[in-house]
Protein backbone atom coordinates (compact mmCIF):
# COMPACT_ATOMS: atom_id res chain seq x y z
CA UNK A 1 72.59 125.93 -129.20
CA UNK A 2 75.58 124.22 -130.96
CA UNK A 3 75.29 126.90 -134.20
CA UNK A 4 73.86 128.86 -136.39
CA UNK A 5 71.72 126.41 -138.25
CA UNK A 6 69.24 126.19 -135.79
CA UNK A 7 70.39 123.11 -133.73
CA UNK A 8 69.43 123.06 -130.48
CA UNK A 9 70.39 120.24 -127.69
CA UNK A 10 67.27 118.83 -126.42
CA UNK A 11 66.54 117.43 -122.93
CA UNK A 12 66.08 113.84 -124.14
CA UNK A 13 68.36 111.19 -123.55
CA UNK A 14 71.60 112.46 -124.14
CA UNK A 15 70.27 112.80 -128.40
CA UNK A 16 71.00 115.49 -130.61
CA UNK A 17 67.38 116.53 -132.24
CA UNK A 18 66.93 119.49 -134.63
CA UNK A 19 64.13 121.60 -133.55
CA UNK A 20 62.91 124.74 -134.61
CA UNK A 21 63.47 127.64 -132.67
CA UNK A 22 59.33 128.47 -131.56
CA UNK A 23 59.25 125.16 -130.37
CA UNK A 24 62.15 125.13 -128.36
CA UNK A 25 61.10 128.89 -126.24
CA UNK A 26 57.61 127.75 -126.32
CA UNK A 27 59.51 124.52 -124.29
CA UNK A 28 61.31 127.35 -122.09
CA UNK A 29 58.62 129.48 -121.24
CA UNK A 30 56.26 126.35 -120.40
CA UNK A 31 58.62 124.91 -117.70
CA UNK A 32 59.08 128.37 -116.26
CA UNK A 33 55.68 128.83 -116.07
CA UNK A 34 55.30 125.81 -113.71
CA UNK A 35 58.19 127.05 -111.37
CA UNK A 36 56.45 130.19 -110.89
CA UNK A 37 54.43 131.43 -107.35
CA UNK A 38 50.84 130.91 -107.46
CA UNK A 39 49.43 134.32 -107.68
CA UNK A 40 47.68 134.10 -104.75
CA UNK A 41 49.90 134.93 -101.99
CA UNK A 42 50.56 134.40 -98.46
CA UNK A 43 48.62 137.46 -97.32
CA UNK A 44 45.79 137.18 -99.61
CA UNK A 45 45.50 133.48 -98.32
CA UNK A 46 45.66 134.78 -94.57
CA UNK A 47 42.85 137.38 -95.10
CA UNK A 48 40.28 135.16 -96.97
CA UNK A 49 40.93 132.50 -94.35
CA UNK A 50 40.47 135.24 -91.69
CA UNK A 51 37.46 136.36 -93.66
CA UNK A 52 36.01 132.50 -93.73
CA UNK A 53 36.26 132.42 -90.10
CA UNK A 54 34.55 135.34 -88.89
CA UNK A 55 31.62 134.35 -91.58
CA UNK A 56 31.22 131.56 -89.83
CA UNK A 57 31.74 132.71 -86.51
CA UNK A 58 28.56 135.45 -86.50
CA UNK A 59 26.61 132.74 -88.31
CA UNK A 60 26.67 130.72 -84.61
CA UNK A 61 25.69 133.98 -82.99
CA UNK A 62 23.11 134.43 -84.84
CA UNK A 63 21.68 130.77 -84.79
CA UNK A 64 22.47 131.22 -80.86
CA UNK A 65 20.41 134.78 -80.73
CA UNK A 66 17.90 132.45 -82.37
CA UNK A 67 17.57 130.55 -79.43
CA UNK A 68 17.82 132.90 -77.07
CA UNK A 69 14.28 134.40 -76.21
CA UNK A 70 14.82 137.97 -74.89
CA UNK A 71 12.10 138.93 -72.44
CA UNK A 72 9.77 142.86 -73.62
CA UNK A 73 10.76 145.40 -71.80
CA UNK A 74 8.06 148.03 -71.82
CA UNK A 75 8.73 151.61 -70.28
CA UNK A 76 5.95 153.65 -69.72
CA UNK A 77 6.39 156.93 -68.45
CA UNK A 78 4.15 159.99 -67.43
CA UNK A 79 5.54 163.16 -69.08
CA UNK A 80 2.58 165.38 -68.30
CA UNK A 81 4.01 167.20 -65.67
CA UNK A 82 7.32 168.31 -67.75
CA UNK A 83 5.16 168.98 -70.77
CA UNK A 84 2.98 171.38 -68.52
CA UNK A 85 6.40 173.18 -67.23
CA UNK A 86 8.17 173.17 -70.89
CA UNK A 87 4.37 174.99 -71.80
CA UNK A 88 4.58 177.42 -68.84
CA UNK A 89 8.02 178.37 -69.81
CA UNK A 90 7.21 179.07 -73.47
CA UNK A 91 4.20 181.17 -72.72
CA UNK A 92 6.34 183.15 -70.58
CA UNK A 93 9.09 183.62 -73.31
CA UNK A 94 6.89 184.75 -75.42
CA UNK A 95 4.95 186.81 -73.82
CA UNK A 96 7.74 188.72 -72.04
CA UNK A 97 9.24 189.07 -75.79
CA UNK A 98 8.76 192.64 -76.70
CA UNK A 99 9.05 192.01 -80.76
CA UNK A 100 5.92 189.26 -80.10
CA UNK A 101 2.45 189.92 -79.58
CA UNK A 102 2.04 186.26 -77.56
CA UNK A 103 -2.08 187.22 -77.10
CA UNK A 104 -3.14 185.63 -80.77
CA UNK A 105 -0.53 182.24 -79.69
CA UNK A 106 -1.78 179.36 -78.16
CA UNK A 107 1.11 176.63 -77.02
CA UNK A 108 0.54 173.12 -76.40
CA UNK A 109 2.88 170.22 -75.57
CA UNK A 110 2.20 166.62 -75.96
CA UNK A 111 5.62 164.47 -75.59
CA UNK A 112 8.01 166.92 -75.63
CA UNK A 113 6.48 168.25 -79.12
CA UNK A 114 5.92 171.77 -78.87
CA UNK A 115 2.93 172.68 -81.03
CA UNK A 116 2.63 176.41 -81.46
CA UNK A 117 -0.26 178.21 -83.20
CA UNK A 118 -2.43 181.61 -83.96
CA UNK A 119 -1.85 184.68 -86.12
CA UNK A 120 1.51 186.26 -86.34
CA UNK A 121 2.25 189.40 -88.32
CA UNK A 122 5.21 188.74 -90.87
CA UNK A 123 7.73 186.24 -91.10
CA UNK A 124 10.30 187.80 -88.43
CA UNK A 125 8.06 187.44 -85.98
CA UNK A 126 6.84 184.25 -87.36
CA UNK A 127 10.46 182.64 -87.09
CA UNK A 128 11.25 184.61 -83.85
CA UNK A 129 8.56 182.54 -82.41
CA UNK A 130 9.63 179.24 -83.18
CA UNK A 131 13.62 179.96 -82.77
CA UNK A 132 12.69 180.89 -79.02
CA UNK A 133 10.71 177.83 -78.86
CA UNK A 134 13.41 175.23 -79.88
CA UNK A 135 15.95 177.01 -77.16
CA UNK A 136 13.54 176.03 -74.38
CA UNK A 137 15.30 172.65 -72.91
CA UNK A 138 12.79 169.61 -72.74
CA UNK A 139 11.24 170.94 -76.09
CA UNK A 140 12.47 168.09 -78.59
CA UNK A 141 10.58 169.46 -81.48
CA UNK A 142 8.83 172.53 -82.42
CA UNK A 143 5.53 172.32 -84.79
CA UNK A 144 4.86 175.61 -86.32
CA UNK A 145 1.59 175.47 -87.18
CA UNK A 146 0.92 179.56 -87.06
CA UNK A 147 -0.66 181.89 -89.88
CA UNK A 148 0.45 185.24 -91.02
CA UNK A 149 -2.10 188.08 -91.73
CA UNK A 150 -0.57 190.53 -93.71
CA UNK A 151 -1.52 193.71 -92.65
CA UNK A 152 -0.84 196.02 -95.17
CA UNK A 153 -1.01 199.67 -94.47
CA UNK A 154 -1.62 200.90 -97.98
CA UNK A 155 -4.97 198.14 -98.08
CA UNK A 156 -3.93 196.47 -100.69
């Protein structure tokens, strides 16, 4: 800028041209512009070309589990015999329970699923029942399926 008056040197050919003063920043912040980084930068390059290849990577597992042909295995197993025991050692729970009258439960056990039913009294004894049922190892589930009669003293 040679003065006041708004002069500025320009880039071209060693001539003095009068521009205005927008035109000559708008110059200025175009060429910086162009010397700037990309935005993208050197780690965000690294992770989507990290990201590319293990894309492409499990896509030629998969095509190769594709061609792979994976032989059934079936496993059949008899679980009568520990159903029977898991059975015998709820019926003796219960019935050796003094808060439990075990004579109105029946227990069965198909799986590991230990399906308990009859008439209970109230609710403690209800959920006493089924809490001592689900402590017995090789029971995986306990089905309540038992009834309350509610015995009230005063008949109503």
């Amino acid at each position: 800028m040679t003065g006041s008056a708004g002069t500025y040197r320009g880039a071209g050919f060693g001539a003095e041209t009068q521009v205005s003063k927008a035109s000559y920043l708008q110059r200025e912040t175009t060429a910086r512009s162009s010397q700037r980084q990309p935005i993208c930068s050197h780690r965000a390059r690294l992770a989507l070309l990290f990201a590319a290849l293990l894309g492409a990577a499990g896509a030629c597992l998969a095509q190769d589990a594709r061609k792979a042909k994976l032989q059934e295995v079936v496993i059949q197993a008899e679980r009568q015999a520990v159903d029977e025991q898991v059975t015998r050692q709820v019926e003796k729970i219960l019935t050796g329970d003094p808060w439990i009258y075990a004579e109105h439960v029946t227990v069965t056990t198909k799986n590991g699923v230990v399906r308990v039913e009859g008439i209970v009294a109230d609710t403690g004894e209800m959920f006493r029942i089924v809490h001592l049922c689900r402590k017995i190892p090789g029971a995986r589930r306990v089905v309540n399926a038992l009834e309350m009669i509610h015995n009230d003293p005063d008949g109503g």
